[in-house]
N, C-alpha and C. Protein backbone atom coordinates (compact mmCIF):
# COMPACT_ATOMS: atom_id res chain seq x y z
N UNK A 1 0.84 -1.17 0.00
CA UNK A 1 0.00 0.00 0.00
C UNK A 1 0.89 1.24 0.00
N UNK A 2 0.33 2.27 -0.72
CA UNK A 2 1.08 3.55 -0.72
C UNK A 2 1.13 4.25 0.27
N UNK A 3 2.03 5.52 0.60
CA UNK A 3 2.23 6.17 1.66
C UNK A 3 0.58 7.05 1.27
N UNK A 4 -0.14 7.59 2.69
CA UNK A 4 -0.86 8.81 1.95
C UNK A 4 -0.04 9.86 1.12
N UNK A 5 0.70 9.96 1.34
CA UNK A 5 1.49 11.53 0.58
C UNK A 5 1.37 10.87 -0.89
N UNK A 6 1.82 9.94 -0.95
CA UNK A 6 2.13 9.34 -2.74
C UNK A 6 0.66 9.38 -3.55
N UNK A 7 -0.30 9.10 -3.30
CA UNK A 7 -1.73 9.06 -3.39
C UNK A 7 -2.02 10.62 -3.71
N UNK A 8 -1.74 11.83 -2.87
CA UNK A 8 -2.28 12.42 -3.47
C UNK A 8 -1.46 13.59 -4.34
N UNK A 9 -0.04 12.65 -4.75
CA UNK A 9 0.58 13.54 -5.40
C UNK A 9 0.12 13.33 -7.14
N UNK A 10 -0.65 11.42 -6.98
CA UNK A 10 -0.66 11.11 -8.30
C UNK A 10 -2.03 12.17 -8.84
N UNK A 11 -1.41 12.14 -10.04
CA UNK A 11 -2.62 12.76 -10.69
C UNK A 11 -2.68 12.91 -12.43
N UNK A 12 -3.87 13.05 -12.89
CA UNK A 12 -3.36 13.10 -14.41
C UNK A 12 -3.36 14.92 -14.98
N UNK A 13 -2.79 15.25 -15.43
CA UNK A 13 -2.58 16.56 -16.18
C UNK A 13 -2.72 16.98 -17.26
N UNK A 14 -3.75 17.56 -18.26
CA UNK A 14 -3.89 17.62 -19.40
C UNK A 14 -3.27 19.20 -19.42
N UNK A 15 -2.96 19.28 -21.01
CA UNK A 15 -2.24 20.53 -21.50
C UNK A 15 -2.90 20.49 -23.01
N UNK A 16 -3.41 21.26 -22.92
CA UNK A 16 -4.13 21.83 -24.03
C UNK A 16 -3.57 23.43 -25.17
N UNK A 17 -2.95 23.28 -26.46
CA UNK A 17 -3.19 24.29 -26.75
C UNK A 17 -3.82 24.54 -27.79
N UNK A 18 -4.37 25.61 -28.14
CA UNK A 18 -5.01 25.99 -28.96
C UNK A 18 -5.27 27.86 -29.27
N UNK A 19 -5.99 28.00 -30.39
CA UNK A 19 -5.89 29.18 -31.04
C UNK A 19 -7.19 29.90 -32.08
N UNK A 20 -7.33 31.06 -31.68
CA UNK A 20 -8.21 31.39 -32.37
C UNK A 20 -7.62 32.73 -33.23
N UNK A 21 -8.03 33.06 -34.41
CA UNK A 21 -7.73 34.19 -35.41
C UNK A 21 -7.97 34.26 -36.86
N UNK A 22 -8.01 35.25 -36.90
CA UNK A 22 -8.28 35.55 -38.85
C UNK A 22 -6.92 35.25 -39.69
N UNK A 23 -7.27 34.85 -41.23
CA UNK A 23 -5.61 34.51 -41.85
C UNK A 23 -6.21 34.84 -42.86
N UNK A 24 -5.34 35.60 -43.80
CA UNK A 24 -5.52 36.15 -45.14
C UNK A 24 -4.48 35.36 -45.60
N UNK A 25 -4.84 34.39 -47.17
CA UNK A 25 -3.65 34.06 -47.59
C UNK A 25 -4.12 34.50 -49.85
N UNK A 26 -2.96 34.56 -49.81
CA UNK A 26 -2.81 35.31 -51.36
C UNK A 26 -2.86 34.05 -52.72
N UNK A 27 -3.90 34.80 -53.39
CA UNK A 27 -4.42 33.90 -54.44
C UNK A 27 -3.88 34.10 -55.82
N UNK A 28 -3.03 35.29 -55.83
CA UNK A 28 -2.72 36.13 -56.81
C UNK A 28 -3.04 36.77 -57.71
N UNK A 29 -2.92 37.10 -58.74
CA UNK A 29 -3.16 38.30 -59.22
C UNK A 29 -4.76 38.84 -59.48
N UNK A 30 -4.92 39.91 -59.40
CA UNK A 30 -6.51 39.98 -59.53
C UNK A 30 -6.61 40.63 -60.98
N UNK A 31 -7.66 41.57 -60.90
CA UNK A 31 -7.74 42.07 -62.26
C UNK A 31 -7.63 43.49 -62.26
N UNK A 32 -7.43 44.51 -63.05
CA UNK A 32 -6.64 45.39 -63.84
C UNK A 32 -7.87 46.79 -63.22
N UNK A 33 -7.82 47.44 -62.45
CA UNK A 33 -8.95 48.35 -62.66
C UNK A 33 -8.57 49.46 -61.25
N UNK A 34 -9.66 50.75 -61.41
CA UNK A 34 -9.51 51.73 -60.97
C UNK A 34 -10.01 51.97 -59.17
N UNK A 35 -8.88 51.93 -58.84
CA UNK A 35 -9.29 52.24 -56.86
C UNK A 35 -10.64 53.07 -57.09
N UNK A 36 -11.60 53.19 -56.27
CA UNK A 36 -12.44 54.28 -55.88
C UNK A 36 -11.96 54.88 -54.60
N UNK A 37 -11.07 54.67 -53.90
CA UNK A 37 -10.25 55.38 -53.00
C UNK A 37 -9.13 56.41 -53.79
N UNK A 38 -8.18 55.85 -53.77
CA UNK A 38 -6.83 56.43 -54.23
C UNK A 38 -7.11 57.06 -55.87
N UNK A 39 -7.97 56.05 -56.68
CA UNK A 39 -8.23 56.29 -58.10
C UNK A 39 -7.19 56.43 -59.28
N UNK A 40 -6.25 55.52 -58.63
CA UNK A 40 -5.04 54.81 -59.07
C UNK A 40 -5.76 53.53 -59.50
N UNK A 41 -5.16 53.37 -61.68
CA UNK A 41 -5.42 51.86 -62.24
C UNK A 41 -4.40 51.08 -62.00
N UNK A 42 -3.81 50.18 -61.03
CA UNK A 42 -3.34 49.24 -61.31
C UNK A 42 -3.90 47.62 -61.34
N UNK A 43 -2.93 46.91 -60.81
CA UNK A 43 -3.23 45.36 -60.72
C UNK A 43 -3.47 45.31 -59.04
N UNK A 44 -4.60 44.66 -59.29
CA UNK A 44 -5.13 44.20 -57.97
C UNK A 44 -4.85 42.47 -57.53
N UNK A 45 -4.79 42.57 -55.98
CA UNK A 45 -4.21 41.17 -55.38
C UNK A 45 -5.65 40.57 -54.76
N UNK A 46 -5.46 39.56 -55.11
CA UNK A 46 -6.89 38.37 -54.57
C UNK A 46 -6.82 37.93 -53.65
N UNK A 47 -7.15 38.01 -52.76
CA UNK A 47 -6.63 37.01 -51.02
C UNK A 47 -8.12 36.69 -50.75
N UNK A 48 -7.86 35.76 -49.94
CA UNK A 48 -9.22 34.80 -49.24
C UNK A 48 -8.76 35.06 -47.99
N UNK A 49 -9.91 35.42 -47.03
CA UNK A 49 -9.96 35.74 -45.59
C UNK A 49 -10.60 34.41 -44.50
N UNK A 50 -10.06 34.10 -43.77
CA UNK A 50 -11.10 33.35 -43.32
C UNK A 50 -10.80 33.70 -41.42
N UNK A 51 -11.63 32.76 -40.94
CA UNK A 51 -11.54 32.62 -39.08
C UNK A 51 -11.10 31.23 -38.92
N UNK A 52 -10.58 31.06 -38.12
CA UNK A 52 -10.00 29.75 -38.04
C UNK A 52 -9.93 28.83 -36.53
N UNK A 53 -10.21 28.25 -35.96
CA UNK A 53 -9.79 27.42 -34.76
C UNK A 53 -8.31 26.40 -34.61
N UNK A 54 -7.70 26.60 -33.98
CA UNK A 54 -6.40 25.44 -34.45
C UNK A 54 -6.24 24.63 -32.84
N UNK A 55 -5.67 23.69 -32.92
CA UNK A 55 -5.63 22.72 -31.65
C UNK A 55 -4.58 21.89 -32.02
N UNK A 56 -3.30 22.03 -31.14
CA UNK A 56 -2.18 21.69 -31.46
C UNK A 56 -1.77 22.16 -32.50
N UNK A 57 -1.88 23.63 -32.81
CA UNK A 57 -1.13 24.33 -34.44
C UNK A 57 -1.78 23.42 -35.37
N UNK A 58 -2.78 22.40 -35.47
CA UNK A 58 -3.19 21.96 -36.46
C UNK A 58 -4.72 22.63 -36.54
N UNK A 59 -5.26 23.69 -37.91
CA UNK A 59 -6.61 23.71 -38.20
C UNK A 59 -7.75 22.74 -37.74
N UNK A 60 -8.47 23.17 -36.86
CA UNK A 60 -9.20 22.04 -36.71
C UNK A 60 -10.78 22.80 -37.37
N UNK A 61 -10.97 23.96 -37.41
CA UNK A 61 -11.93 24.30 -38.10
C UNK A 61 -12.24 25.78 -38.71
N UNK A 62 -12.76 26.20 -39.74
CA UNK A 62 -12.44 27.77 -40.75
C UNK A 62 -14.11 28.04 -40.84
N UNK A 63 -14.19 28.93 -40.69
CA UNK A 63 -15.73 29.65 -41.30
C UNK A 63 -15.37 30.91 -41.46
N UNK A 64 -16.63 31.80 -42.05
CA UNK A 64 -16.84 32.96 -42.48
C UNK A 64 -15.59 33.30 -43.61
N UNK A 65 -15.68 32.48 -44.92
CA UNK A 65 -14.77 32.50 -45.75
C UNK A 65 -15.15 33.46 -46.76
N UNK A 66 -13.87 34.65 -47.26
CA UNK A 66 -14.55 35.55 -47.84
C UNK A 66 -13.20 35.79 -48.91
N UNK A 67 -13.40 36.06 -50.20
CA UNK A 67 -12.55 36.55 -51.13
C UNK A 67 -13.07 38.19 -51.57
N UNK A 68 -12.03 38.39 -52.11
CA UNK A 68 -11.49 39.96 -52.41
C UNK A 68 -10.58 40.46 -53.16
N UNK A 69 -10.42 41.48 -53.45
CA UNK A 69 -8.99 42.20 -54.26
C UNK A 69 -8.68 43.23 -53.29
N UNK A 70 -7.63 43.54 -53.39
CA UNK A 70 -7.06 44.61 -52.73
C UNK A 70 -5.95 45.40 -53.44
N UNK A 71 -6.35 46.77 -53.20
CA UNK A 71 -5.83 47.71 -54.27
C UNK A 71 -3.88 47.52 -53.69
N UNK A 72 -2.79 47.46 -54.44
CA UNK A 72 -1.72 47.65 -54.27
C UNK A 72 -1.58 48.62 -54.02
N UNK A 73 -1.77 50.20 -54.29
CA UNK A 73 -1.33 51.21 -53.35
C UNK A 73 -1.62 51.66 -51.93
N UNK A 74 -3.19 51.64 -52.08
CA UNK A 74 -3.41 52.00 -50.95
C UNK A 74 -4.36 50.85 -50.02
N UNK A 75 -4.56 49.83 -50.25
CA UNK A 75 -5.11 48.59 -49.37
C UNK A 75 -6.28 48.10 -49.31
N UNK A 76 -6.92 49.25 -49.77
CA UNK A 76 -8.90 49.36 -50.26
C UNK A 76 -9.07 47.87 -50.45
N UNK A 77 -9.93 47.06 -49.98
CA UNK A 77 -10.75 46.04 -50.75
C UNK A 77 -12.09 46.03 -50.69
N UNK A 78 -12.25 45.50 -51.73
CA UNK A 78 -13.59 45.06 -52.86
C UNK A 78 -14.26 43.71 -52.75
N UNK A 79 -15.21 43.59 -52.77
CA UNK A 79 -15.85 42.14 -52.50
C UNK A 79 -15.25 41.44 -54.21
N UNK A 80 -14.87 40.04 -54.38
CA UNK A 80 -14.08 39.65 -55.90
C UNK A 80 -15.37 39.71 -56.78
């Protein structure tokens, strides 16, 4: 039989990590047209936005997924 002290040192310990946040990642190039901000024509960039849950740095789940362009000078985006 165990000492009492040993008994109530045992125990189990969980460690959990996890993460919540938004991630924009780049789809490339968009298409050719005029800011309504800045009103500068250049080339616009395509990125997809999403929310994300992760558990152990691995994705475990994404919603509210949204694409776009975004003006290269000044950052403006546009629904795609």
């Amino acid at each position: 039989m165990w000492p009492p002290s040993a008994v109530r040192t045992l125990g189990v310990v969980f460690f959990f990590l996890f993460g919540y946040g938004a991630k924009q990642k780049y789809l490339g190039a968009g298409q050719v047209r005029t800011c309504p901000r800045c009103h500068n024509t250049t080339q616009w960039n395509r990125m997809r936005e999403f929310k994300q849950f992760t558990l152990f740095f691995v994705p475990v789940a994404r919603w509210q997924r949204r694409e776009f362009e975004v003006c290269g000078i000044c950052g403006t985006a546009v629904p795609a």
